[in-house]
C-alpha atoms as a PDB file:
ATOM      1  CA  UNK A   1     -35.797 -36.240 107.348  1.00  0.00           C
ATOM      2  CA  UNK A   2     -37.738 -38.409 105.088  1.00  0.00           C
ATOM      3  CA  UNK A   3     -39.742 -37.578 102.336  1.00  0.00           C
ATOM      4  CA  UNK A   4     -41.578 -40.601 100.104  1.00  0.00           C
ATOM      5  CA  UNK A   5     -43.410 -39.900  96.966  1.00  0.00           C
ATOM      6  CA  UNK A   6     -45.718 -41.912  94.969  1.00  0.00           C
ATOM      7  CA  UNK A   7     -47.396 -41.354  91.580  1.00  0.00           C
ATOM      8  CA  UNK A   8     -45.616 -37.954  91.432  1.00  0.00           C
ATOM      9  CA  UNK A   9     -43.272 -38.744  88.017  1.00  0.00           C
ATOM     10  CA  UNK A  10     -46.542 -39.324  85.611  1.00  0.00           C
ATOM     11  CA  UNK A  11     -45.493 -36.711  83.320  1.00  0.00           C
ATOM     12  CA  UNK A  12     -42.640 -35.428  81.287  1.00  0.00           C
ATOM     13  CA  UNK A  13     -42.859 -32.125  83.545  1.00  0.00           C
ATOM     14  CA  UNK A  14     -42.698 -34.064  86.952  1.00  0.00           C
ATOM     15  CA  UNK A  15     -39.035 -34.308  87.455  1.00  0.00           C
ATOM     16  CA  UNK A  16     -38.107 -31.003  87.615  1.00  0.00           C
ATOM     17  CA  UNK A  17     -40.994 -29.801  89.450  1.00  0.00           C
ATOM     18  CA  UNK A  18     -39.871 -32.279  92.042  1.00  0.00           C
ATOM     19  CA  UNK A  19     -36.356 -31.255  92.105  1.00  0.00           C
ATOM     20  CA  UNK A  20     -37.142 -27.420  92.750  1.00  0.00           C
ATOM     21  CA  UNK A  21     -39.229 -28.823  95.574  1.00  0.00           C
ATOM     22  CA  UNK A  22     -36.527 -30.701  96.891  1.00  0.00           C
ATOM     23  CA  UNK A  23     -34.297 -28.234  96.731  1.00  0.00           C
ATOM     24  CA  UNK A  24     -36.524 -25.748  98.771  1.00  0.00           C
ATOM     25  CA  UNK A  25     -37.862 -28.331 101.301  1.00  0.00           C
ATOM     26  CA  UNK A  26     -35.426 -31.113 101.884  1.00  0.00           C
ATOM     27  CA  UNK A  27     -32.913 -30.509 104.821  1.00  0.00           C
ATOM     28  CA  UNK A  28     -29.500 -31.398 103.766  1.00  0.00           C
ATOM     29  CA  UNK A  29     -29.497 -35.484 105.129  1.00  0.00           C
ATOM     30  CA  UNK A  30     -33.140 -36.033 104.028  1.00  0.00           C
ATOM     31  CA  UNK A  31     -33.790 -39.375 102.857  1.00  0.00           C
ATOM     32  CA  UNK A  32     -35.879 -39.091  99.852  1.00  0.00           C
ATOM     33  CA  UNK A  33     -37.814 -42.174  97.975  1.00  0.00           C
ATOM     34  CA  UNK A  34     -39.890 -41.965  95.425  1.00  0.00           C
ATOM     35  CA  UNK A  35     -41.795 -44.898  93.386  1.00  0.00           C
ATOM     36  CA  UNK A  36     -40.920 -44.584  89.531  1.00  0.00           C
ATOM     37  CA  UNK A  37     -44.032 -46.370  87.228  1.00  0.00           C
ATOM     38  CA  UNK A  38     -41.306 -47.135  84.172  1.00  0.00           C
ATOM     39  CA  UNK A  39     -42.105 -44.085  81.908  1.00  0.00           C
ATOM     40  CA  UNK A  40     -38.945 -43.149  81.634  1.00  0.00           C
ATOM     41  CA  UNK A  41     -39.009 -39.805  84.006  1.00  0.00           C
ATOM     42  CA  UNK A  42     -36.729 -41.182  86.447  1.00  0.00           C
ATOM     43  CA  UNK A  43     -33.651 -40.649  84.565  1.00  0.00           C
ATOM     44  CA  UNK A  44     -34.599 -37.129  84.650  1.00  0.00           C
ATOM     45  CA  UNK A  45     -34.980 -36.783  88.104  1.00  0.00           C
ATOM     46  CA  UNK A  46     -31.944 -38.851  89.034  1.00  0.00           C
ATOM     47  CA  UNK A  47     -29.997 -36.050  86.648  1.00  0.00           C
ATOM     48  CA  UNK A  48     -31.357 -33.083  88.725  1.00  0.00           C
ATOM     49  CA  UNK A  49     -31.149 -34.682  92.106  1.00  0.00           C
ATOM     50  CA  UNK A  50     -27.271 -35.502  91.126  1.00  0.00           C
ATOM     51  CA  UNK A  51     -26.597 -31.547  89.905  1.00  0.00           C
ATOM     52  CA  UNK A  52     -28.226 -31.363  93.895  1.00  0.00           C
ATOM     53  CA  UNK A  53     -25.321 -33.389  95.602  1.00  0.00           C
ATOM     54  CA  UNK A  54     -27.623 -36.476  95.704  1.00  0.00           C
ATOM     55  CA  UNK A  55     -26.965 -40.206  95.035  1.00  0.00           C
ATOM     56  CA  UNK A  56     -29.144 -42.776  93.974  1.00  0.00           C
ATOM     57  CA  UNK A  57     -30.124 -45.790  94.213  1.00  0.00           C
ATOM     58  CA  UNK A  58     -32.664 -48.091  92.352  1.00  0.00           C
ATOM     59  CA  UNK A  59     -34.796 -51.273  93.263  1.00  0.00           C
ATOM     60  CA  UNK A  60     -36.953 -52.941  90.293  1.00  0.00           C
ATOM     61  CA  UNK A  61     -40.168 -53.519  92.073  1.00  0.00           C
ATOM     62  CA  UNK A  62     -43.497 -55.352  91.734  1.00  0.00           C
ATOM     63  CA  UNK A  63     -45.977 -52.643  92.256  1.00  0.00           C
ATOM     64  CA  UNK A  64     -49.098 -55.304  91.897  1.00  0.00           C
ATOM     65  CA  UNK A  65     -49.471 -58.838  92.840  1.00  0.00           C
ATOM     66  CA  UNK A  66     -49.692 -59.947  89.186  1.00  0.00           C
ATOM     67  CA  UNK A  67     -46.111 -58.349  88.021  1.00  0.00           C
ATOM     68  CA  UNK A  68     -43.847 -60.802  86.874  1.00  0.00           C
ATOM     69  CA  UNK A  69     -40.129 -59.820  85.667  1.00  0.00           C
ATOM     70  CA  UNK A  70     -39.202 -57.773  84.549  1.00  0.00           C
ATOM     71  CA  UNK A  71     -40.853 -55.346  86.326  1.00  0.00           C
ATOM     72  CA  UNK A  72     -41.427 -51.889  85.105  1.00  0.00           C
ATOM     73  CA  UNK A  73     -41.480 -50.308  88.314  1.00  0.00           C
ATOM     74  CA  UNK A  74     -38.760 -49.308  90.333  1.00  0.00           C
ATOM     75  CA  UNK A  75     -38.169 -47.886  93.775  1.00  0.00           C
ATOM     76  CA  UNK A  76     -35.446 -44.888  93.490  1.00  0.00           C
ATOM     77  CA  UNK A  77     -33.758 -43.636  96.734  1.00  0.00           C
ATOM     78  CA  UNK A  78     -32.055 -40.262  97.135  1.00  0.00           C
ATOM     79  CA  UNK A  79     -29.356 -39.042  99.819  1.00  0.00           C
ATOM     80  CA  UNK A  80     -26.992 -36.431 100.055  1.00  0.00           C
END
């Protein structure tokens, strides 16, 4: 029902591994969030879990005390 994932989108690759994984292991109303560091494989991910039936939703977040905006960070949430 709930699947959270953290430094999992590191490298270009990342993004669709996670999708097939999704797509294999998440039941249909999972709740899935997943910590994005800013390197830009988000976008990818939010493209494949879209072609999935999923919508998203994005937080900027401080990931360490010392962040100050804007963060690079963000916290992306996924449901169906």
């Amino acid at each position: 029902d709930l699947i959270i994932g953290s430094d999992v989108l590191y490298q270009r690759d990342h993004a669709d591994l996670l999708a097939g994984f999704f797509a294999e292991h998440a039941n249909p109303h999972a709740e899935i969030l997943i910590t994005d560091p800013g390197r830009n494989h988000g976008n990818a991910l939010n493209r494949a879990l879209a072609a999935q039936g999923y919508a998203c939703t994005q937080e900027r977040r401080r990931f360490e005390a010392s962040e100050n905006p804007p963060f690079r960070g963000r916290l992306l949430g996924y449901r169906r």
